[in-house]
Structure formats: C-alpha cells, structure tokens
N, C-alpha and C. Protein backbone atom coordinates (compact mmCIF):
# COMPACT_ATOMS: atom_id res chain seq x y z
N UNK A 1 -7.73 -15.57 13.95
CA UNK A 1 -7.33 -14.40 14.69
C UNK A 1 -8.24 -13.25 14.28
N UNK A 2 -9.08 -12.52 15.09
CA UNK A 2 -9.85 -11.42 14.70
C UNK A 2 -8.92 -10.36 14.64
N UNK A 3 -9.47 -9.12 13.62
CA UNK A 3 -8.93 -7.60 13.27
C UNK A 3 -8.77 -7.21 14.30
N UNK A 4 -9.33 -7.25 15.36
CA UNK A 4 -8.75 -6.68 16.75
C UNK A 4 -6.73 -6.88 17.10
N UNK A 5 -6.64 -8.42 16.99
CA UNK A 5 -5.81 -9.13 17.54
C UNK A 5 -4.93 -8.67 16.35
N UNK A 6 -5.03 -8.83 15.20
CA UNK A 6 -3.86 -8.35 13.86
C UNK A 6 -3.58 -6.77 14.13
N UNK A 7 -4.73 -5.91 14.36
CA UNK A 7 -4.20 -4.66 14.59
C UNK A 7 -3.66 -4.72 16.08
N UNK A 8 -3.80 -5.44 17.20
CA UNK A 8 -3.01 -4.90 18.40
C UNK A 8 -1.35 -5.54 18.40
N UNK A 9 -1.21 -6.15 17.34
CA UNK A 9 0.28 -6.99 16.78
C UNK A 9 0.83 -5.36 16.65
N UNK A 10 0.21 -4.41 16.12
CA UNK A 10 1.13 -3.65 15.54
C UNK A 10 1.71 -2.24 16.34
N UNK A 11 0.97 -2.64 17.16
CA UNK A 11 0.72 -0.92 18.38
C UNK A 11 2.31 -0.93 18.90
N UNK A 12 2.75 0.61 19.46
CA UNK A 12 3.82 -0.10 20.00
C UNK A 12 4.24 -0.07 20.86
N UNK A 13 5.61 -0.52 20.94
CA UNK A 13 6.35 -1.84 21.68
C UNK A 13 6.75 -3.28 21.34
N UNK A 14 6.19 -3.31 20.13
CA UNK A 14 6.12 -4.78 19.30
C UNK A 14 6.62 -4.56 18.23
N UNK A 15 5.62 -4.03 17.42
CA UNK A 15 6.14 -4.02 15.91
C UNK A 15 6.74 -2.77 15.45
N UNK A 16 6.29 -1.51 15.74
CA UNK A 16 6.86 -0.02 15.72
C UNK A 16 7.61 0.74 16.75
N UNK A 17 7.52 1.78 16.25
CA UNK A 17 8.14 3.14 17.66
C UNK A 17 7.51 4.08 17.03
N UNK A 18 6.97 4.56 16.41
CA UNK A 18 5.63 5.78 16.35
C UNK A 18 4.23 5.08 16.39
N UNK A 19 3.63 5.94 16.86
CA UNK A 19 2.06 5.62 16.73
C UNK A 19 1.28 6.94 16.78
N UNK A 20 0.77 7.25 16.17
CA UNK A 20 -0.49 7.99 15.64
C UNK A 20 -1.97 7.90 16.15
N UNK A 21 -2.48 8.23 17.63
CA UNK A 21 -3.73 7.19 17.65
C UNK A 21 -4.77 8.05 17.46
N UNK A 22 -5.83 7.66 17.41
CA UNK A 22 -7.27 7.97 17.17
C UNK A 22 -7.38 9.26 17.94
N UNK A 23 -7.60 10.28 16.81
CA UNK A 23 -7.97 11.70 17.81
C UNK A 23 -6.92 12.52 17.26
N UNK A 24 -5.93 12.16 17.32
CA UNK A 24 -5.14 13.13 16.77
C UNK A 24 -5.18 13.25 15.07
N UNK A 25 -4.85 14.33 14.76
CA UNK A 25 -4.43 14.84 13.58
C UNK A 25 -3.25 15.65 13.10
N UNK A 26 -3.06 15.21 11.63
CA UNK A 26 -1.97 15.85 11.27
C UNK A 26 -1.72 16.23 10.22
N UNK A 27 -1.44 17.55 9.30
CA UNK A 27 -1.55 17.83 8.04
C UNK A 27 -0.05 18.26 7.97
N UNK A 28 1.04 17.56 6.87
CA UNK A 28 2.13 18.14 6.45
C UNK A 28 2.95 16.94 6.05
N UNK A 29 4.16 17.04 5.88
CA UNK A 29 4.96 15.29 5.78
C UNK A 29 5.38 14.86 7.10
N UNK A 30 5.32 13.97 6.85
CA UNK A 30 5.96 12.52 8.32
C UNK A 30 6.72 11.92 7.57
N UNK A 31 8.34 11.72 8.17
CA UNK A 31 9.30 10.88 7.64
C UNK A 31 9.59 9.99 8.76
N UNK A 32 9.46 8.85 8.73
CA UNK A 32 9.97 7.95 9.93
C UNK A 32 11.13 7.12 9.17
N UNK A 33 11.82 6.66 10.41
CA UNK A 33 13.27 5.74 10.06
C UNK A 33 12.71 4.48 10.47
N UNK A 34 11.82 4.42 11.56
CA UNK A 34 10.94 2.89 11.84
C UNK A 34 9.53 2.47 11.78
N UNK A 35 9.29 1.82 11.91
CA UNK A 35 7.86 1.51 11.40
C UNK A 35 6.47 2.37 12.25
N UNK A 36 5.79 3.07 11.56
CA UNK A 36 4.92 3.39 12.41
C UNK A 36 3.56 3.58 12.47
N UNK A 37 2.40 3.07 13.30
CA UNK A 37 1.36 3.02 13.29
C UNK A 37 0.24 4.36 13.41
N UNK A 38 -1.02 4.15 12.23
CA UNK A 38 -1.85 5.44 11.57
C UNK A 38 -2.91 5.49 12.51
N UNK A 39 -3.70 5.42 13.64
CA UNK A 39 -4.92 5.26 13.78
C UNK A 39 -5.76 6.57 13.82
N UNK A 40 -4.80 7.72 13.43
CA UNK A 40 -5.53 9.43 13.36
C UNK A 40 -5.70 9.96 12.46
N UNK A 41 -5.94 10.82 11.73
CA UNK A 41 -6.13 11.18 10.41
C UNK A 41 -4.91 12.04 10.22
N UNK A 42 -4.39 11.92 9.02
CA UNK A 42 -2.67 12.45 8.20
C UNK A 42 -3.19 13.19 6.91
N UNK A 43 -2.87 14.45 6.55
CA UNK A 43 -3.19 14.61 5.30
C UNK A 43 -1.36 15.20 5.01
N UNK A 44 -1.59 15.13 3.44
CA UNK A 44 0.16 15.51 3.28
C UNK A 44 0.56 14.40 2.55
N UNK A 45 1.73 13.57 3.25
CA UNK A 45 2.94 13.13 2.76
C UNK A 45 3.27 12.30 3.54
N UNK A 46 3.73 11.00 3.36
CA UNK A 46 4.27 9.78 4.75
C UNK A 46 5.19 9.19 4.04
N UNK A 47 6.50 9.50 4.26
CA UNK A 47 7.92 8.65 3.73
C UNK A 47 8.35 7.69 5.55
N UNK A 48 8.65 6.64 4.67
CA UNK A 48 9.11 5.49 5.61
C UNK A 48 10.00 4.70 5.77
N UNK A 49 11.31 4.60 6.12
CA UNK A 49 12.34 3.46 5.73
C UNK A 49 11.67 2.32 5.98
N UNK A 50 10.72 1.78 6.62
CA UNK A 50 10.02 0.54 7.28
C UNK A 50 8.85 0.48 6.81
N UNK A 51 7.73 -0.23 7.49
CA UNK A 51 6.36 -0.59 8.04
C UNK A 51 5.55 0.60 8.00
N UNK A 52 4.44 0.97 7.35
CA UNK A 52 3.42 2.40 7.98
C UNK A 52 2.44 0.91 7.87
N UNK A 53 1.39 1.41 8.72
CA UNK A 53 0.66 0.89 9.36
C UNK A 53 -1.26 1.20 9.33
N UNK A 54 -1.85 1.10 8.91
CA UNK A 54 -2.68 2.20 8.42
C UNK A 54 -4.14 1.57 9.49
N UNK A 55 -4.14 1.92 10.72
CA UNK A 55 -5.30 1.35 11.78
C UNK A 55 -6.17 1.47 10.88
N UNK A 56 -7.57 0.93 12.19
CA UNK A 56 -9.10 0.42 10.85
C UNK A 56 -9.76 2.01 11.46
N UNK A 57 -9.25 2.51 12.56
CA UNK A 57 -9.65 4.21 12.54
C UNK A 57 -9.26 5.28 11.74
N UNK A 58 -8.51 5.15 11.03
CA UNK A 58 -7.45 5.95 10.35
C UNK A 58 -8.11 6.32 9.06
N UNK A 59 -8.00 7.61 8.54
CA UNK A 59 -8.24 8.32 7.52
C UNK A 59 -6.86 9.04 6.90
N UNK A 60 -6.27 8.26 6.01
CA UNK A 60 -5.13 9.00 5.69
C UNK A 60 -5.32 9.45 3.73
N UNK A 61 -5.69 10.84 4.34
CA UNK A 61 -5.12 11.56 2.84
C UNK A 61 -3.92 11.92 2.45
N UNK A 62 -3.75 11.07 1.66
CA UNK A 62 -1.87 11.43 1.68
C UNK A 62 -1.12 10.45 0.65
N UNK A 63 0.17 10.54 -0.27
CA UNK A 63 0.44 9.69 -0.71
C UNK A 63 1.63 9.13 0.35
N UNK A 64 1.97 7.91 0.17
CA UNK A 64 2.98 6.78 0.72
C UNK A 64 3.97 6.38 0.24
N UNK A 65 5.10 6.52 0.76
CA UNK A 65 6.25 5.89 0.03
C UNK A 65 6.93 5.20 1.30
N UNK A 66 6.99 3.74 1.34
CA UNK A 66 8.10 2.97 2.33
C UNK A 66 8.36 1.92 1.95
N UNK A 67 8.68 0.92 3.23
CA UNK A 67 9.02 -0.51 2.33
C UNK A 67 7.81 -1.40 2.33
N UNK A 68 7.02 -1.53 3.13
CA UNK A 68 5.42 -1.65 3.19
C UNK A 68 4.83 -1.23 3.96
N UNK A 69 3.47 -1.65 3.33
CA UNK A 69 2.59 -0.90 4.30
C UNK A 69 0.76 -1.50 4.19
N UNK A 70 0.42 -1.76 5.76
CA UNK A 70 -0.67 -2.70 5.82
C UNK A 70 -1.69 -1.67 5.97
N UNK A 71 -2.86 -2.19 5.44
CA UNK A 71 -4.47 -0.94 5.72
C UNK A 71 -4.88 -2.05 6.16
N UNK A 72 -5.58 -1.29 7.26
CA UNK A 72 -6.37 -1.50 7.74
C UNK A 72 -7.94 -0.73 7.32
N UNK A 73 -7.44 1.05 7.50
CA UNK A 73 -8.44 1.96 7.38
C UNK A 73 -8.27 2.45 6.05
N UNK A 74 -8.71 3.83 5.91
CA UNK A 74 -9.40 4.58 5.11
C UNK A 74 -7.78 5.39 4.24
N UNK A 75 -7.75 5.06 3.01
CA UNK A 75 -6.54 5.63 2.55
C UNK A 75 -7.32 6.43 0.83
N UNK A 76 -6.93 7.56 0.87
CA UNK A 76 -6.65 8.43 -0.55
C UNK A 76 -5.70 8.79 -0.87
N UNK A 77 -5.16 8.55 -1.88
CA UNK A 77 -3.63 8.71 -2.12
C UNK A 77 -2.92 7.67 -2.94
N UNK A 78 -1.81 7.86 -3.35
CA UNK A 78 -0.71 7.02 -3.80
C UNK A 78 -0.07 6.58 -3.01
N UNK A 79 0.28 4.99 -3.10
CA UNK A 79 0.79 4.25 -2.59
C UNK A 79 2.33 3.08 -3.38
N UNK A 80 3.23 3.79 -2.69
CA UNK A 80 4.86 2.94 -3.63
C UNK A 80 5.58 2.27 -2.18
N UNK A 81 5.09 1.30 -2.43
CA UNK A 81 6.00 0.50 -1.73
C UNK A 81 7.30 -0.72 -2.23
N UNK A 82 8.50 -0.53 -1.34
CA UNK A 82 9.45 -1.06 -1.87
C UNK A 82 9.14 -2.68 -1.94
N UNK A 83 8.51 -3.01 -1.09
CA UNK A 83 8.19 -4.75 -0.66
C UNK A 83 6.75 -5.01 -0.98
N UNK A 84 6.04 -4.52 0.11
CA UNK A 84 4.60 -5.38 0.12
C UNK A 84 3.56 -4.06 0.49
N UNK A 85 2.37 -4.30 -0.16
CA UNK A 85 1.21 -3.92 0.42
C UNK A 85 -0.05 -4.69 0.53
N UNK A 86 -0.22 -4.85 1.66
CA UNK A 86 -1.21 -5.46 2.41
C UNK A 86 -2.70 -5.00 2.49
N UNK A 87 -4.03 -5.27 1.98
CA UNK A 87 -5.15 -4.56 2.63
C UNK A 87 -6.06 -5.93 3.01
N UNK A 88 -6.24 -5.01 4.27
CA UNK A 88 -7.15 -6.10 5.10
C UNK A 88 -8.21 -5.89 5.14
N UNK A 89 -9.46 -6.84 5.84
CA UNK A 89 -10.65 -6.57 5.61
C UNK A 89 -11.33 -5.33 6.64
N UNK A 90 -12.10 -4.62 5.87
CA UNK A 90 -12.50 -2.95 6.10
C UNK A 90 -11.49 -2.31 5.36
N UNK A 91 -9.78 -2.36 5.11
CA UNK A 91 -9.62 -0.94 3.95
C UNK A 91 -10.55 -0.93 3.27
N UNK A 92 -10.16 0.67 2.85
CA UNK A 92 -10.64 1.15 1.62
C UNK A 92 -9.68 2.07 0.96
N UNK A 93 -9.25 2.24 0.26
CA UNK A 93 -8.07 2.57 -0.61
C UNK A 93 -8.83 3.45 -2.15
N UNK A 94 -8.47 4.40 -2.16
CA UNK A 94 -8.44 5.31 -3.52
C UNK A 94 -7.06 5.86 -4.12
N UNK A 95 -6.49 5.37 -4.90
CA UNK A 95 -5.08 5.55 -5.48
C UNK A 95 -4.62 4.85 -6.75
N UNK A 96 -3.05 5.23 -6.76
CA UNK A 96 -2.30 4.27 -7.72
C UNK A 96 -1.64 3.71 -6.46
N UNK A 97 -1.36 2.40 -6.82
CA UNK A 97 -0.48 1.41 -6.10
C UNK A 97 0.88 0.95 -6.79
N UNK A 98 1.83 0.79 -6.18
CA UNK A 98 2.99 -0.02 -6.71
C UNK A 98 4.14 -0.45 -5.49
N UNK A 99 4.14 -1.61 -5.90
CA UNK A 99 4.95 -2.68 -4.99
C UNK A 99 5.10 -4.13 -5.72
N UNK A 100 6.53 -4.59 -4.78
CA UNK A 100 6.40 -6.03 -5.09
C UNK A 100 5.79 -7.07 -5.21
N UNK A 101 5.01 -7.02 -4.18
CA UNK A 101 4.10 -7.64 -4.05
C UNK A 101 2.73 -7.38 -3.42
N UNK A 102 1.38 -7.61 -3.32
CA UNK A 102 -0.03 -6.81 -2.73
C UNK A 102 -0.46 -8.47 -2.11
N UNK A 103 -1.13 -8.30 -1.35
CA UNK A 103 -1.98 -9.01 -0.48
C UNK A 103 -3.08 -8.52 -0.05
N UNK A 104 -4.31 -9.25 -0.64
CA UNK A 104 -5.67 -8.52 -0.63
C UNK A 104 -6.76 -9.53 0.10
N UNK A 105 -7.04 -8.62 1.37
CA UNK A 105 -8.62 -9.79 2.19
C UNK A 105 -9.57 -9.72 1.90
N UNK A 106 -10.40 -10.56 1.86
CA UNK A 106 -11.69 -10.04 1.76
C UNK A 106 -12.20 -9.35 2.24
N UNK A 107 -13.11 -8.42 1.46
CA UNK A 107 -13.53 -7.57 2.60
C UNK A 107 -13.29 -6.25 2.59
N UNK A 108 -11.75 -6.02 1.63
CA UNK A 108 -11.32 -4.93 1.47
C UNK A 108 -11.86 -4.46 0.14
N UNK A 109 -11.43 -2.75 0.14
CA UNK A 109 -12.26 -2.07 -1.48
C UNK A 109 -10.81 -1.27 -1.75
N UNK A 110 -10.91 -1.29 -3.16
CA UNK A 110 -10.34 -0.64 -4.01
C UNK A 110 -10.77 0.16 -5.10
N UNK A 111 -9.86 1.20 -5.29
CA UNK A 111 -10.28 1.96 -6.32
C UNK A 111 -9.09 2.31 -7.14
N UNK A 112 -8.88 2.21 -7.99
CA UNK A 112 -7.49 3.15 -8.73
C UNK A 112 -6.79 1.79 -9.54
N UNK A 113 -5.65 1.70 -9.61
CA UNK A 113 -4.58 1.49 -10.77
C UNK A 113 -3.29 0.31 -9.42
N UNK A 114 -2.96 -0.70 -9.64
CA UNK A 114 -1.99 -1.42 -9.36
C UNK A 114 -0.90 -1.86 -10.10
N UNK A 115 0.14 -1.35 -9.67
CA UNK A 115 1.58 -1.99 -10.46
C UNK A 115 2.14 -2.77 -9.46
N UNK A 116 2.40 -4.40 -10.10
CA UNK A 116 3.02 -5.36 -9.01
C UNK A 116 4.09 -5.71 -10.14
N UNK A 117 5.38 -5.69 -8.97
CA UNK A 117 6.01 -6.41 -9.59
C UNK A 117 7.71 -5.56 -9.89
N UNK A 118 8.64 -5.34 -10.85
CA UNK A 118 9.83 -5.19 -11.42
C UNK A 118 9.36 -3.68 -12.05
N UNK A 119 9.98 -3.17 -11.89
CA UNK A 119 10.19 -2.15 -13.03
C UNK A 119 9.71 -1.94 -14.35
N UNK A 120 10.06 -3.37 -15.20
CA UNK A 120 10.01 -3.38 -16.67
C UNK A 120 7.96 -3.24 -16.57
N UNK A 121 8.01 -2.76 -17.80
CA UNK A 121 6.24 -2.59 -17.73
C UNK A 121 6.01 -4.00 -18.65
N UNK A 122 4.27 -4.53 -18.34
CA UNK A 122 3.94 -5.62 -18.46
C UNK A 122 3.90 -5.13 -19.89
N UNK A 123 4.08 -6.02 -20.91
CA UNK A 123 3.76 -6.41 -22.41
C UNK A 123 2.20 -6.70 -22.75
N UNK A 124 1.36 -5.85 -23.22
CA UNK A 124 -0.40 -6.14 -23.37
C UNK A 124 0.18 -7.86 -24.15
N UNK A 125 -1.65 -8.55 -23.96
CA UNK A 125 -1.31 -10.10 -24.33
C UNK A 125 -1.38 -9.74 -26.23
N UNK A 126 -2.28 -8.39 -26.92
CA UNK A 126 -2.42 -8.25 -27.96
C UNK A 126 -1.11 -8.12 -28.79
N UNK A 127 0.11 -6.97 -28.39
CA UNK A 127 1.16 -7.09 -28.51
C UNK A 127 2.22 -7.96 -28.49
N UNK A 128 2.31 -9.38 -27.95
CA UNK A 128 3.07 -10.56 -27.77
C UNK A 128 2.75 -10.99 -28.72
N UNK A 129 1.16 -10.98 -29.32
CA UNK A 129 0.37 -11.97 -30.38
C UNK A 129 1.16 -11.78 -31.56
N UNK A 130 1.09 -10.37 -32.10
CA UNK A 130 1.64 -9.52 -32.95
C UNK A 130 2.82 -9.72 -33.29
N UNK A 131 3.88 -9.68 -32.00
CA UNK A 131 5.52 -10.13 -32.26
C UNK A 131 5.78 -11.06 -32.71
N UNK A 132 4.60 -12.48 -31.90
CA UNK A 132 4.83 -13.83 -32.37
C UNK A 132 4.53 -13.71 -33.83
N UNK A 133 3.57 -13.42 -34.57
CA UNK A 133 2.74 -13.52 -35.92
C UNK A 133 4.20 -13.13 -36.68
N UNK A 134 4.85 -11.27 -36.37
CA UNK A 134 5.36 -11.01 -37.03
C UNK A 134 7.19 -11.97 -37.22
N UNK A 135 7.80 -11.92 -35.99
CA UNK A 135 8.93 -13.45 -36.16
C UNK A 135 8.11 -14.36 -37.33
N UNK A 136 6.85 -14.80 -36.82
CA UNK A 136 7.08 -16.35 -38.23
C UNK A 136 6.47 -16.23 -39.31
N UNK A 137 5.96 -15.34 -39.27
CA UNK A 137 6.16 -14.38 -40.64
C UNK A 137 7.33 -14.29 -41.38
N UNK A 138 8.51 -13.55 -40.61
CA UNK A 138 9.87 -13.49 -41.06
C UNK A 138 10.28 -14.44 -41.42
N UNK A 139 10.11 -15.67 -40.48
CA UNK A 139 11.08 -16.97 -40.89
C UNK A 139 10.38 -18.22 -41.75
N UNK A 140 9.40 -17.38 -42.57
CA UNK A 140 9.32 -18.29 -43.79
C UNK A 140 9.82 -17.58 -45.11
C-alpha cells in the first residue's frame, strides 16, 4: 500500500471528524473529542481524546497529548500518548516521546528521548548487576 493510500485512510469521513488541510494555519490549543487529521501547520498545544493524525504536509510545532497519534509529517514538540505512536516513512519528529507502545518505518527520523511502556521507570542494566552482587553477597 503506498503513503498516498495510508494517508487517504485517514481524511475524513472514515477515520476522523476534524481535518486540518494544507494551507491553513493555526497558532493556540486544539482540543478535539475525535480523531483528527494535521495536514496545515499548528503551533501551540493539541489535546485529543482519540487519533491526531499528523499528514506528510504538516508542520506541527506543538506538544501532543491523546490516545495516539500517527506522523506522517514534520513534528517539534512533545509527544504523550495514552496507546500508540506511530511514525511513518518521511516523519520527522524533534521531542520527548511517551506511550505504550511506538511503531517506527523506515524511513522515518528522530530526534529526542522515548519512554515506552508503564509508568514504573526502567532499572539501568548496571544497577540490577549491583543488587544481584549485593543479595549474594548477603546470603553468604
């Protein structure tokens, strides 16, 4: 399936009820209750109960908070998603990330810091070493 065909899945009538298209602009917060598609440039703030959508036209300066959210285009900012984040081939992404889970194409660029996963923060592998050493240590 070409990037054409994955981004016209998302336009709407299908997958959303906002859309954002190429040409327009917008500087301030956007709160949507449903999923909605980026293809204009956003600077500010984007809260989402759903889906944001980030077209391969799209320049969004801004941080993100929803339940996921797919790039396509051009993102600066922080990114917290409750479920998934997706980047497909052409994002480009400058941020911190955090979500359940990330899905990364080839093709795509990153820059910044990823947290996947739970809450609890990961344990460095040097620190586990240490705990283990120090337990059997103790138990001789």
């Amino acid at each position: 399936m070409a990037l054409k065909d994955k981004w016209s899945k998302a336009k709407p009538g299908q997958d959303s009820t906002s859309y954002i298209d190429a040409g327009c602009e917008f500087s301030g917060s956007l709160h949507f209750r449903e999923s909605v598609c980026i293809d204009g440039t956003v600077e500010g703030e984007i809260r989402g109960d759903k889906t944001v959508t980030i077209g391969p036209s799209a320049s969004v300066h801004a941080n993100i908070v929803c339940e996921s959210v797919v790039i396509h285009g051009h993102v600066e900012g922080d990114i917290e998603a409750r479920r998934q984040i997706a980047f497909h081939k052409g994002a480009r992404v400058n941020g911190k990330m955090r979500a359940s889970g990330i899905v990364v194409e080839e093709g795509s660029k990153f820059k910044g810091n990823i947290e996947i996963g739970d809450d609890e923060p990961p344990v460095p592998v040097l620190a586990q070493a240490a705990k283990r050493s120090a337990a059997a240590e103790d138990s001789d």
